[in-house]
C-alpha atoms as a PDB file:
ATOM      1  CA  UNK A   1      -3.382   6.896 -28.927  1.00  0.00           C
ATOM      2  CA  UNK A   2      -3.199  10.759 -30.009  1.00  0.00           C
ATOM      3  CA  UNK A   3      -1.429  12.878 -28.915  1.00  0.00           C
ATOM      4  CA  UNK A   4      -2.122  16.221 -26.797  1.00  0.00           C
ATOM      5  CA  UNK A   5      -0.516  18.514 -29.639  1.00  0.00           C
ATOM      6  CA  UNK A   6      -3.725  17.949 -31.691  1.00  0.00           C
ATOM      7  CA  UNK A   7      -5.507  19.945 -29.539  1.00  0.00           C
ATOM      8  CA  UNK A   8      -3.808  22.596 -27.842  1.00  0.00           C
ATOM      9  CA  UNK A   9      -2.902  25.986 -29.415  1.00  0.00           C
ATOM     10  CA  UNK A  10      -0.349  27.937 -28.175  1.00  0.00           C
ATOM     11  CA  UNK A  11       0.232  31.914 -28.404  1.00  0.00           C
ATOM     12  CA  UNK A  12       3.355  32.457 -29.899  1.00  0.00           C
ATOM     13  CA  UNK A  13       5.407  35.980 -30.565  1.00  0.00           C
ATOM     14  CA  UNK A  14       5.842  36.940 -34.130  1.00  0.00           C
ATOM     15  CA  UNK A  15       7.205  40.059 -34.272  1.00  0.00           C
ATOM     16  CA  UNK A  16       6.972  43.911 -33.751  1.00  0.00           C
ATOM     17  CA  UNK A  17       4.468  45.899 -35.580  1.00  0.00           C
ATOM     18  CA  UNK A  18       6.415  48.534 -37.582  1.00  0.00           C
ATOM     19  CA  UNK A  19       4.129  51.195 -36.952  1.00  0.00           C
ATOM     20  CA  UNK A  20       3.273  51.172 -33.390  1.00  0.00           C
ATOM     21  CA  UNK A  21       5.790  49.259 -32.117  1.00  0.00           C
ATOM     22  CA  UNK A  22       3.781  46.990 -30.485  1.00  0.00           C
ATOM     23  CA  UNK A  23       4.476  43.135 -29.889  1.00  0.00           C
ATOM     24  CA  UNK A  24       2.373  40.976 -32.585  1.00  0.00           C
ATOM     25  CA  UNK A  25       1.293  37.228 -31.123  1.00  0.00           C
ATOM     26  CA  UNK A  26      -0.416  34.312 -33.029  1.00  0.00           C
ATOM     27  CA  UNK A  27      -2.303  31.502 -31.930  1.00  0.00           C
ATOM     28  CA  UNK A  28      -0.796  28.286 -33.811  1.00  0.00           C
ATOM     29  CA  UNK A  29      -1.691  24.792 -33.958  1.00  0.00           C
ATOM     30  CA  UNK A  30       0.211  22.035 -35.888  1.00  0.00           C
ATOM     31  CA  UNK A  31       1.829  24.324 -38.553  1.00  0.00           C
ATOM     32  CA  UNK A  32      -1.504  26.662 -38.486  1.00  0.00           C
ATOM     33  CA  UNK A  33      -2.541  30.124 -37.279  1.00  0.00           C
ATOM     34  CA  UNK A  34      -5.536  31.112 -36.113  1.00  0.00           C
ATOM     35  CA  UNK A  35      -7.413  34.250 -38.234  1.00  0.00           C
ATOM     36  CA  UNK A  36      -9.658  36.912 -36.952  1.00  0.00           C
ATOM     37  CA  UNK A  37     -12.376  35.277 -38.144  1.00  0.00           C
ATOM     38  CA  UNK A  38     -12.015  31.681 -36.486  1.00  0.00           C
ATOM     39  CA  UNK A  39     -10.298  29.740 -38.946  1.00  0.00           C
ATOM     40  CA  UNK A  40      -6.835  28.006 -39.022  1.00  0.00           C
ATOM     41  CA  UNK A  41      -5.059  29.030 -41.401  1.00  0.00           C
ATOM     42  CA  UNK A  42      -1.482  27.689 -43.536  1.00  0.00           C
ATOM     43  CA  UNK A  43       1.252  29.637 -41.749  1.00  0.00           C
ATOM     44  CA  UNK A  44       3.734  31.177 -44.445  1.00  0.00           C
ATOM     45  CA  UNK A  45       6.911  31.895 -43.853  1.00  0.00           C
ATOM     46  CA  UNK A  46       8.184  35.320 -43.247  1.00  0.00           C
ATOM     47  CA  UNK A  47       8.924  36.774 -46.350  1.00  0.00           C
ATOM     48  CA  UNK A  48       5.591  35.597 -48.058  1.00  0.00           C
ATOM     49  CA  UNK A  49       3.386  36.983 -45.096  1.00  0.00           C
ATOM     50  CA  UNK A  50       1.239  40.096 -46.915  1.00  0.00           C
ATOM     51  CA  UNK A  51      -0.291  42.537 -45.239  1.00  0.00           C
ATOM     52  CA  UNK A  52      -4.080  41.018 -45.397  1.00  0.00           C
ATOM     53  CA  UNK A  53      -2.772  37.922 -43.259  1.00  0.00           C
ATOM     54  CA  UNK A  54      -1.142  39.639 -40.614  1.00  0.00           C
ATOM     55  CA  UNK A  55      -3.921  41.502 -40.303  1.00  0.00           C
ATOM     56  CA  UNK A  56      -5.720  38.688 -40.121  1.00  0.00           C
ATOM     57  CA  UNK A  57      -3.513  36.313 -38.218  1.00  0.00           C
ATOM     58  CA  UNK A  58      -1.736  38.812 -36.057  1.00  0.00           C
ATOM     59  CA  UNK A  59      -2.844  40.148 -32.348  1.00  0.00           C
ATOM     60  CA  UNK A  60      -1.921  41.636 -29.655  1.00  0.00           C
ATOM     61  CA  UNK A  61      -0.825  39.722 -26.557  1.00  0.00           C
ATOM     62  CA  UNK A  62      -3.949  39.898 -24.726  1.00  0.00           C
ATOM     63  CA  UNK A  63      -5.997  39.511 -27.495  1.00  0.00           C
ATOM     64  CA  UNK A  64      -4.390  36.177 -29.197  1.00  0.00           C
ATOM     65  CA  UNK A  65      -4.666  34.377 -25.154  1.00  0.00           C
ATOM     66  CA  UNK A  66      -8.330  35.877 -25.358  1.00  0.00           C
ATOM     67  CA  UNK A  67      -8.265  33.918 -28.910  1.00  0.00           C
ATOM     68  CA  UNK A  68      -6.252  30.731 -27.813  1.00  0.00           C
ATOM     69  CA  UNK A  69      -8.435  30.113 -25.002  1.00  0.00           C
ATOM     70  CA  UNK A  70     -11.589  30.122 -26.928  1.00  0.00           C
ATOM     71  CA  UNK A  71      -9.896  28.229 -30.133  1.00  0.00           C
ATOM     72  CA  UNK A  72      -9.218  25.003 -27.404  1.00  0.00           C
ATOM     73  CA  UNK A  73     -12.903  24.315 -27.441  1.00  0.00           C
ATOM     74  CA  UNK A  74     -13.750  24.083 -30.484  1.00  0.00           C
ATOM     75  CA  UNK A  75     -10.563  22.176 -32.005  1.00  0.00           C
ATOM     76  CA  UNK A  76     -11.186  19.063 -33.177  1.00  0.00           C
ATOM     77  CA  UNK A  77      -9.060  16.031 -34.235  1.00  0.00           C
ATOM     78  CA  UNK A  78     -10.717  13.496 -36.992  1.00  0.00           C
ATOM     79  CA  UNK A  79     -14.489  15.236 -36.446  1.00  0.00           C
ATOM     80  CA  UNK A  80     -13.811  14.657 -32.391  1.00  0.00           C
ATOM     81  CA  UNK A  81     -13.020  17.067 -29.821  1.00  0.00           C
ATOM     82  CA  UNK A  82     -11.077  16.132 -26.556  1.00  0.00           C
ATOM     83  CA  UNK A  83     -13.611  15.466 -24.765  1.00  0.00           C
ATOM     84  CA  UNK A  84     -15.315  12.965 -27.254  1.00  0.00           C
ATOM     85  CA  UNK A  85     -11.636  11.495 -27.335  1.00  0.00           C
ATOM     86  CA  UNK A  86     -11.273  11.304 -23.698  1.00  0.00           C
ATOM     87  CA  UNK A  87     -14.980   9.306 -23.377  1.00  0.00           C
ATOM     88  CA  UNK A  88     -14.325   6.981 -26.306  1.00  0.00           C
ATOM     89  CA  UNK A  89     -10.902   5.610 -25.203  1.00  0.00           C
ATOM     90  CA  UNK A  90     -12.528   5.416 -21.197  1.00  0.00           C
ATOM     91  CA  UNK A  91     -14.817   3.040 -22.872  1.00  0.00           C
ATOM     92  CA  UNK A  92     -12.491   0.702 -25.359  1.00  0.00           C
ATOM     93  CA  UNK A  93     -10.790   0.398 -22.067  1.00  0.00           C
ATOM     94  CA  UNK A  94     -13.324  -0.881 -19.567  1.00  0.00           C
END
């Protein structure tokens, strides 16, 4: 059986932005982030994070749940979405 973590993203904090002060969120997935333009990403740590990937990979609150909610369709897990999961173990067991 999988497991659940395959397919759901979570919004997580990662930091302040320096110039406006406001609180910076990802969406992250199994080691990955989430970028602007819809594709995970590796997450690096800290001190190697330039400024093209948190622009890319960093949002605003609203905007990363906007982002995460979206992202939870579309994931998918050896070429099968949750749904496709959920119908082909309902028929191995019946």
């Amino acid at each position: 059986m999988f497991g659940m973590e395959h397919f759901e993203p979570w919004v997580s904090w990662r930091g302040m932005d320096p110039e406006s002060g406001e609180d910076l969120w990802a969406v992250v997935r199994i080691g990955a982030c989430l970028a602007a333009g819809g594709a995970w990403e590796h997450e690096p740590p800290p001190s190697l994070r330039n400024d093209n990937w948190l622009a890319r990979c960093l949002f605003s609150r609203k905007e990363a749940l906007r982002r995460a909610a979206v992202a939870v369709n579309q994931i998918k897990f050896n070429s099968r979405a949750f749904a496709r999961w959920n119908k082909h173990y309902a028929s191995r067991s019946a």
